[in-house]
Protein backbone atom coordinates (compact mmCIF):
# COMPACT_ATOMS: atom_id res chain seq x y z
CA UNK A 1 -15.19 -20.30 36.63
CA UNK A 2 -16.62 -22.46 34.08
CA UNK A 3 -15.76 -22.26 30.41
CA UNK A 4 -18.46 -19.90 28.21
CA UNK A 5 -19.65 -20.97 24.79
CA UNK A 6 -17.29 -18.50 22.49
CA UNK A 7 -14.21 -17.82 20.73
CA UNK A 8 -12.93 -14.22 20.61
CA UNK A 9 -9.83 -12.45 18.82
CA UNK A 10 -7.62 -10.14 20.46
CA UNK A 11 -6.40 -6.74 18.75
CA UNK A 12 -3.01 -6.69 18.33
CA UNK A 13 0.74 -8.30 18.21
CA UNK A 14 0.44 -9.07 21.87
CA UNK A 15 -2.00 -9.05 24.85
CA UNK A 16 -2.95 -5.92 26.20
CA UNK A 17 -4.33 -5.39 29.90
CA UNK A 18 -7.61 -5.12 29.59
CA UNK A 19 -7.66 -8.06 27.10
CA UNK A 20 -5.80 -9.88 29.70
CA UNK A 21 -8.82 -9.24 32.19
CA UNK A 22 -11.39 -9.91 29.93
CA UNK A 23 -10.17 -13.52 29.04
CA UNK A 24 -9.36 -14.07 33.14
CA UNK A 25 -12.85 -12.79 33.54
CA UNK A 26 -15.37 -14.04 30.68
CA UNK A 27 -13.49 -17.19 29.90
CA UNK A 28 -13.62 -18.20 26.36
CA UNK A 29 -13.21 -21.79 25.19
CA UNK A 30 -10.80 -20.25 23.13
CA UNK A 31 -9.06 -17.46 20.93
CA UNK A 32 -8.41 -16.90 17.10
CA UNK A 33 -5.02 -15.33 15.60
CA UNK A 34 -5.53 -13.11 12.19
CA UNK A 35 -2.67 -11.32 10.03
CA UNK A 36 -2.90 -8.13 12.79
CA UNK A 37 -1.88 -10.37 15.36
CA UNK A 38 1.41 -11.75 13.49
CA UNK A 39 4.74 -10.68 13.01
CA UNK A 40 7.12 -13.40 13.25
CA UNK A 41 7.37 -16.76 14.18
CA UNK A 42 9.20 -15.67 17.80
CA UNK A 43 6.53 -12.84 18.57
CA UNK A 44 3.63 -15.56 17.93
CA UNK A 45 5.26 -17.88 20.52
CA UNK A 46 4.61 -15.54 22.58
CA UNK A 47 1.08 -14.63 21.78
CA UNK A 48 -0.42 -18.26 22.37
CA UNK A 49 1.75 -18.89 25.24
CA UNK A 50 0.44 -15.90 26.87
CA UNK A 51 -3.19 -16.53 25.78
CA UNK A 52 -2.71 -20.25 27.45
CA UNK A 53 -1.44 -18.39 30.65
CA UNK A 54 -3.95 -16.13 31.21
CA UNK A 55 -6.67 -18.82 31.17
CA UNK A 56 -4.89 -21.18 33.02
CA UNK A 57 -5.16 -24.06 30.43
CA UNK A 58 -4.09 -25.63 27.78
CA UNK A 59 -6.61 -23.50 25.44
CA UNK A 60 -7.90 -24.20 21.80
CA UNK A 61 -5.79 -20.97 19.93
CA UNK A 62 -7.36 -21.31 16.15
CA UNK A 63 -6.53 -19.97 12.65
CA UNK A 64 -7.73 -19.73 9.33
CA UNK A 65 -4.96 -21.44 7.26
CA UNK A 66 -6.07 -23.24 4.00
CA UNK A 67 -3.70 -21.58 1.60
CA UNK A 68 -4.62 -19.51 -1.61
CA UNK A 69 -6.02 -16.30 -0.09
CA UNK A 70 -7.15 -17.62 3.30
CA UNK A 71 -3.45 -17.80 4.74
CA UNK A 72 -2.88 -15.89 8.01
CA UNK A 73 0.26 -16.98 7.96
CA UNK A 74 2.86 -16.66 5.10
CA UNK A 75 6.15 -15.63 3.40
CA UNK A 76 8.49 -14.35 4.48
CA UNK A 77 8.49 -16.41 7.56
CA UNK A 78 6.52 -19.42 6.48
CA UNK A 79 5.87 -20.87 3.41
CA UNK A 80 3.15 -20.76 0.39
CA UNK A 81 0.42 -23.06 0.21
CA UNK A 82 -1.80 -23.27 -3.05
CA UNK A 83 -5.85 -22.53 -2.98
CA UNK A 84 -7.75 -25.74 -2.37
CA UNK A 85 -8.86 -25.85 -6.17
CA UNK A 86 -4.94 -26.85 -6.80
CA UNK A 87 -6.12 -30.41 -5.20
CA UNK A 88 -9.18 -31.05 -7.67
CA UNK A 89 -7.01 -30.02 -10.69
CA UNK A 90 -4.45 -32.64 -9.46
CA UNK A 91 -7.58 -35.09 -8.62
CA UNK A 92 -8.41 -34.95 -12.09
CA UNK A 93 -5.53 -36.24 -13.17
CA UNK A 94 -5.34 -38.48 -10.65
CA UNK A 95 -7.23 -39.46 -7.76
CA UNK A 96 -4.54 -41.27 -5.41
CA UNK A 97 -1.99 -38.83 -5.89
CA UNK A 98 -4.28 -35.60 -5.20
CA UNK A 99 -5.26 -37.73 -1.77
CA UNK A 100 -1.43 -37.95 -1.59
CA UNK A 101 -1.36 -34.24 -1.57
CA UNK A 102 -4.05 -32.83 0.19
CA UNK A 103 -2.71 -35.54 3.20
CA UNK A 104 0.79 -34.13 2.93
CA UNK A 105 -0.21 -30.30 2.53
CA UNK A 106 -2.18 -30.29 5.08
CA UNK A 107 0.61 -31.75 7.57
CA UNK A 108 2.59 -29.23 6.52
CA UNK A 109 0.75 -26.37 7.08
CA UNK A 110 -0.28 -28.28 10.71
CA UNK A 111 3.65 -28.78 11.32
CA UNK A 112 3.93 -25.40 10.64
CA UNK A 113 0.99 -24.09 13.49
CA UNK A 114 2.02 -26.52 15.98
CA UNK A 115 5.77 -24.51 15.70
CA UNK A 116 3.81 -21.29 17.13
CA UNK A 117 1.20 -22.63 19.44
CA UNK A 118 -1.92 -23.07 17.39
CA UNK A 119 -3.78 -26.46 17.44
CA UNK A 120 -6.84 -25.70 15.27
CA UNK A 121 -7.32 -24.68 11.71
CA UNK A 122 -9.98 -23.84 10.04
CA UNK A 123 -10.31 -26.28 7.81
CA UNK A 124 -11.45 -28.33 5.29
CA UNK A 125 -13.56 -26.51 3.16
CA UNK A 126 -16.50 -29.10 2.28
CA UNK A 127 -18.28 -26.34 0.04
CA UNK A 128 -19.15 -27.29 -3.50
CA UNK A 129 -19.62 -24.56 -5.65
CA UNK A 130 -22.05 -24.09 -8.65
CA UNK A 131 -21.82 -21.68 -11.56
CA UNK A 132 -23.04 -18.36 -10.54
CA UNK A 133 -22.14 -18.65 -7.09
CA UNK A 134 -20.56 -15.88 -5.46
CA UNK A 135 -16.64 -15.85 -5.55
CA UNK A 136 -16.17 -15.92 -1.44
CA UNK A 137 -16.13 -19.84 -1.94
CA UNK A 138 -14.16 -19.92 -5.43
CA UNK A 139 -10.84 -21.48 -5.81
CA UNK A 140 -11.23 -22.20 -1.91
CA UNK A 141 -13.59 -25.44 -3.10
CA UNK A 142 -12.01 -28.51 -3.87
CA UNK A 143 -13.90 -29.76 -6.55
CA UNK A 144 -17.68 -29.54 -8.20
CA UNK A 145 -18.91 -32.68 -6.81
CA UNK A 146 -19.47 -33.83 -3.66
CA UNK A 147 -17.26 -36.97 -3.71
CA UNK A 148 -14.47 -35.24 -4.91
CA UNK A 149 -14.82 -32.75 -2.23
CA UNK A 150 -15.12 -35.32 0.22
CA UNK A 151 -12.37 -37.28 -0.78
CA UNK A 152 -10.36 -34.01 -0.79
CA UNK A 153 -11.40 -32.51 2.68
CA UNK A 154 -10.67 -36.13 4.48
CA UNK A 155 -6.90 -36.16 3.45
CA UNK A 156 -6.85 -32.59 4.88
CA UNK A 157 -8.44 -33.44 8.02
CA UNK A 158 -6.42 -36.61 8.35
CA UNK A 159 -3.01 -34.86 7.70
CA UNK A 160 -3.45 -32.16 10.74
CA UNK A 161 -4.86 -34.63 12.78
CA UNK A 162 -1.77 -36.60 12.33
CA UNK A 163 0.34 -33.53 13.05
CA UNK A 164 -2.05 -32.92 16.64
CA UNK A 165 -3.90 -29.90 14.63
CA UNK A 166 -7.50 -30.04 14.76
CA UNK A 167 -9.63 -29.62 11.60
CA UNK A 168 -12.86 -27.51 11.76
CA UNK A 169 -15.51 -28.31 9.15
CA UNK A 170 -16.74 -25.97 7.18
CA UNK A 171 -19.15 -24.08 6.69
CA UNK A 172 -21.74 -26.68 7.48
CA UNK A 173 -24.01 -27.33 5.84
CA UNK A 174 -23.16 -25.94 2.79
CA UNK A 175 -22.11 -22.37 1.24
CA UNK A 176 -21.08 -23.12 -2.21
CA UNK A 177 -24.38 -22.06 -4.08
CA UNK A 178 -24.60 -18.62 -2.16
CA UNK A 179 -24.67 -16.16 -4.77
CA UNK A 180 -23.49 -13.34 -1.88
CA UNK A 181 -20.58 -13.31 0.47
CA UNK A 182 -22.17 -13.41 3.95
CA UNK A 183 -19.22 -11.47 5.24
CA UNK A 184 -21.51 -8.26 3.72
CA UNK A 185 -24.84 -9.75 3.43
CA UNK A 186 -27.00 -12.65 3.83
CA UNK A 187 -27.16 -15.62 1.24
CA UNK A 188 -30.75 -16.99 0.52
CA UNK A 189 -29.97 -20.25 -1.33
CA UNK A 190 -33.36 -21.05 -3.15
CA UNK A 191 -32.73 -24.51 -4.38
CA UNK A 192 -34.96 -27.73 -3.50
CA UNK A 193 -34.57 -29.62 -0.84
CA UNK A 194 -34.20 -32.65 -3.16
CA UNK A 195 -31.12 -30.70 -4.39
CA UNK A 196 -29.52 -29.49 -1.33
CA UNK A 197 -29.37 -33.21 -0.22
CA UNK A 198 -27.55 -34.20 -2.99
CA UNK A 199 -25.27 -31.77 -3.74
CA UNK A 200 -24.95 -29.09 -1.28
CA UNK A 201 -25.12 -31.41 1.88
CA UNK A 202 -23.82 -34.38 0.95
CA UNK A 203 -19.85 -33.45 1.13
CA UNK A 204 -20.58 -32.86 5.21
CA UNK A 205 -22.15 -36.14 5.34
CA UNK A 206 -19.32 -38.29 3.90
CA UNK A 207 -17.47 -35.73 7.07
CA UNK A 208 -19.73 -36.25 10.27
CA UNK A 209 -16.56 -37.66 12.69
CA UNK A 210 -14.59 -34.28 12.63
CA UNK A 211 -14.28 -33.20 15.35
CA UNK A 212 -15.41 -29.69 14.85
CA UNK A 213 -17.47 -28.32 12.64
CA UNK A 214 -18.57 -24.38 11.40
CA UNK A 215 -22.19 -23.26 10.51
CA UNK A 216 -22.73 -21.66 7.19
CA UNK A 217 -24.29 -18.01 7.50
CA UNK A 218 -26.71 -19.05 4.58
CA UNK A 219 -30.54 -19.05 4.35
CA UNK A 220 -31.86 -22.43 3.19
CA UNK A 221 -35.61 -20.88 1.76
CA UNK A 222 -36.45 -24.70 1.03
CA UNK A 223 -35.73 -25.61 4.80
CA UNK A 224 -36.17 -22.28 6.95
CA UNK A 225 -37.35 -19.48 5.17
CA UNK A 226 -36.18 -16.98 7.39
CA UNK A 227 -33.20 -17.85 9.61
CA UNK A 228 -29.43 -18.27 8.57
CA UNK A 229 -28.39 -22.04 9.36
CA UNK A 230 -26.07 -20.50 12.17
CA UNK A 231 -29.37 -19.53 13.85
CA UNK A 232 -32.13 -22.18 12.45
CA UNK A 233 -33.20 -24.65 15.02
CA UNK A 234 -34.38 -26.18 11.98
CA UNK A 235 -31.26 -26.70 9.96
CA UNK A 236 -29.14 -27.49 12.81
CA UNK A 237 -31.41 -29.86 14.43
CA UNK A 238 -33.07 -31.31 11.56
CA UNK A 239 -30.39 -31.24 8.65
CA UNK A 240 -26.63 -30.43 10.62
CA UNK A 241 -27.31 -33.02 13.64
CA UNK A 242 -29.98 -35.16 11.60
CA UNK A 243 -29.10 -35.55 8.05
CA UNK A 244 -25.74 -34.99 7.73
CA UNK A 245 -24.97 -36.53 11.15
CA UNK A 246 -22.24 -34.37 12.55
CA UNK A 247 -21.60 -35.27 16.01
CA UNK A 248 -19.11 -32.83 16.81
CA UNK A 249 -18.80 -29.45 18.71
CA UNK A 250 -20.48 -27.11 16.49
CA UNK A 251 -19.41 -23.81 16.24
CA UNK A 252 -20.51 -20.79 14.50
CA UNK A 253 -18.98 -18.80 11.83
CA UNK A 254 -18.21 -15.07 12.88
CA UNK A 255 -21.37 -13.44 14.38
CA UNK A 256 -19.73 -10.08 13.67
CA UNK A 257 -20.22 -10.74 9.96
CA UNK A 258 -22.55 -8.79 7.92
CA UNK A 259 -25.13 -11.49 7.25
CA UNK A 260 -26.53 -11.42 10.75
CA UNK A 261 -28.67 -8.89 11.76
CA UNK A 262 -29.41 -7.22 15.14
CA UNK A 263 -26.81 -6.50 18.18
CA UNK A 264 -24.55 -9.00 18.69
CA UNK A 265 -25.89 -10.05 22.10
CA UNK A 266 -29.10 -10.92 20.05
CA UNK A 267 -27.22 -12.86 17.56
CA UNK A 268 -25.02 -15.11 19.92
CA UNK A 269 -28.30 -16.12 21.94
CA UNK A 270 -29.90 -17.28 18.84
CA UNK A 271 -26.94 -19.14 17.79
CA UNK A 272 -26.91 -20.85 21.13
CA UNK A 273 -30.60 -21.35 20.82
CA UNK A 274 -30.37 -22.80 17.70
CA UNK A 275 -27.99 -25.73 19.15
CA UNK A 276 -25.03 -24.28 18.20
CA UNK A 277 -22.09 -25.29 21.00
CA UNK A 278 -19.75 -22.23 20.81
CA UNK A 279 -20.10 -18.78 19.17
CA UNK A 280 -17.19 -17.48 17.47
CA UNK A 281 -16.66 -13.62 17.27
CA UNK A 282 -13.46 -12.77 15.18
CA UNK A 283 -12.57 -8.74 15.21
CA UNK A 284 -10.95 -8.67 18.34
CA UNK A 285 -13.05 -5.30 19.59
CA UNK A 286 -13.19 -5.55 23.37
CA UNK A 287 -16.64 -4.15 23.64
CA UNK A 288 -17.85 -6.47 21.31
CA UNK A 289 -16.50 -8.93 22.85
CA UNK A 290 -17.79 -8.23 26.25
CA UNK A 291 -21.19 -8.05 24.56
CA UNK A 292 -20.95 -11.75 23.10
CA UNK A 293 -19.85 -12.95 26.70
CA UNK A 294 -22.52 -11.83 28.68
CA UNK A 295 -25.00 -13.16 26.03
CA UNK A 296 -23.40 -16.72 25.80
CA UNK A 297 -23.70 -19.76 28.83
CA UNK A 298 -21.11 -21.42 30.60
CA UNK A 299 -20.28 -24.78 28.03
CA UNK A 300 -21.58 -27.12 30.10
CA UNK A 301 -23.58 -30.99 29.57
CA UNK A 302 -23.16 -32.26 25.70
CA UNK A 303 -21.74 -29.50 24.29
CA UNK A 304 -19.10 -29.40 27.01
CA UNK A 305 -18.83 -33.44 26.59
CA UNK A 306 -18.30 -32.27 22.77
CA UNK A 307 -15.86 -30.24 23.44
CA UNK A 308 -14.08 -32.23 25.61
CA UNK A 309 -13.72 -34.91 22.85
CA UNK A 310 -12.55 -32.08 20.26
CA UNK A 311 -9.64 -31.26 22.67
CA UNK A 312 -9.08 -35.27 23.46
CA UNK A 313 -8.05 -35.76 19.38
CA UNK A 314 -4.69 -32.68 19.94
CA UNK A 315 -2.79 -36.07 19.88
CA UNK A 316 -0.48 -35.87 16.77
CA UNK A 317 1.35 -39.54 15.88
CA UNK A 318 5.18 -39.99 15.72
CA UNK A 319 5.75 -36.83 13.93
CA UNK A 320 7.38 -37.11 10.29
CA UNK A 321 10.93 -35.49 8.76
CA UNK A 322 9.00 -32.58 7.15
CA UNK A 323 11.86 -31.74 4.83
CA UNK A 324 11.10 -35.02 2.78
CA UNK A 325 7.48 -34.29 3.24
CA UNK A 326 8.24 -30.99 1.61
CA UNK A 327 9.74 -32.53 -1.37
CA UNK A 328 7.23 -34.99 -1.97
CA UNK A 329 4.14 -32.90 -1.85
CA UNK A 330 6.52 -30.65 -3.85
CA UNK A 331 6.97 -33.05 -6.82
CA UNK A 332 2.85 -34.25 -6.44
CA UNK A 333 2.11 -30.72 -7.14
CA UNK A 334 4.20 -29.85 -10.01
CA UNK A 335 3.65 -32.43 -12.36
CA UNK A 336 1.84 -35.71 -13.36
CA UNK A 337 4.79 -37.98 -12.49
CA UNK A 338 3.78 -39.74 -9.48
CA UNK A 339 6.45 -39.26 -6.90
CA UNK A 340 8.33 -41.46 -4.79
CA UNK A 341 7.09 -42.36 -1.53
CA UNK A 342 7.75 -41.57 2.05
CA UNK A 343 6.03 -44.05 4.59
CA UNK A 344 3.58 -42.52 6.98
């Protein structure tokens, strides 16, 4: 059976039966771990090599791990990692050693998901926040501008590619000037289009080769009046493949979130009709889930071919002594002293 157009969660610390027969059955492109699904770093082995064996392949497992308050996994089994806004504080004060940082952070955190069996995190966050915007962004943002957000976001991306993690782009095309957290509710963003293209958007552009990227649950009134990028034919087509250029598989952010409207069957056909490659669903409730999977296709033609070359980059280089990793990024991020050093 072919591969369908979603990502799903799964309930609990391990696979139950029927969440066994639903993945043999609806075939996800692949799953995504939370906190409920983690104990410890043994018990996690376990959960991604038994989500790999039930589909029969080597499967995309993804997480949310950008440190700060988005870290599904942390002490006391794995380490601390600081809020993205850590890296534009550091950028201030200098450029070439906040590059330094973001690169080696993000290896980190990728040495430590390639450990359990994960090979895609959520991240970089490309959003660049304004004053007044709601707090969901926040401290998550690298910067105010979009240069410095770039610059930020494509030392993250480069450092868990290097480790064989994949970075996911988000949340395309841009969520920083929301003024409500579409987890609860639906962002209208009001601004020109004149504005959106040079703030907003631009980040994403300077980011079109990831390999993966995640829709923004956010009305663009100056673009599509009515639908959420997630499900605009209009702001994918005309601003996610067109102006910003992103080539890679697109997926969307959770459809179970409370921005979207309408049952969820409704809401993964219009992200799939909106050009949207893969539908992610997050909560891990099996009737949900079975109502996303008989709503989505089988990935087939160029979002298959997209996804294909998403999987084709899980190639990390000669991997590096992360204990003097550790201590460099250590040293970048405690001080202005630039630190010594270790070839990549």
């Amino acid at each position: 059976m072919a591969m369908r157009a979603f990502i799903c969660g799964v309930r609990g610390t391990a696979l139950s039966g029927p969440e066994r027969a639903f993945l043999r059955n609806a075939e996800p492109w692949g799953v995504i771990l939370f906190p409920r699904n983690v104990e410890t770093p043994e018990q996690l082995v376990r959960v991604t090599a038994s989500v790999r064996e039930t589909l029969g392949r080597d499967a995309a497992v993804l997480i949310d791990q950008e440190g700060g308050r988005i870290q599904r996994l942390g002490p006391p089994h794995w380490p601390s990692y600081p809020p993205g806004v850590a890296y534009g504080r550091l950028y201030d004060r200098c450029a070439e050693d906040a590059e330094r940082a973001a690169y080696l952070g993000a290896y980190l955190m990728a040495a430590d998901l390639v450990a359990v069996g994960i090979d895609v995190d959520c991240l970089p966050v490309a959003d660049v926040p304004i004053v007044g915007a709601n707090s969901v962004i926040g401290d998550r943002a690298y910067g105010e501008t979009p240069q410095k957000v770039a610059a930020i976001a494509r030392k993250m991306a480069e450092g868990l590619l290097q480790c064989g993690v994949l970075p996911v782009l988000k949340h395309i095309p841009g969520h920083g000037r929301a003024t409500s957290d579409s987890h609860h509710a639906l962002p209208v963003v009001e601004a020109e289009r004149s504005t959106l293209l040079a703030t907003d958007f631009a980040a994403f552009r300077s980011l079109r080769d990831l390999p993966i990227g995640m829709t923004a649950h956010v009305v663009y009134a100056a673009i599509d009046p009515v639908a959420p990028a997630t499900t605009s034919a209009t702001v994918v087509h005309d601003v996610i493949r067109g102006w910003i250029g992103f080539s890679g598989l697109l997926m969307s952010d959770d459809v179970s979130m409370g921005a979207l409207s309408g049952p969820l069957h409704e809401r993964s056909r219009a992200a799939i009709a909106a050009g949207c490659d893969i539908v992610l669903h997050c909560n891990g409730d099996l009737a949900e889930m079975e109502d996303v999977a008989a709503a989505v296709p089988a990935l087939e033609r160029e979002g298959a071919a997209r996804a294909e070359r998403a999987l084709a980059r899980r190639r990390p280089s000669a991997r590096q002594d992360t204990v003097d990793l550790r201590g460099e990024w250590a040293a970048l991020m405690a001080g202005p002293t630039r630190a010594r050093r270790v070839s990549a």
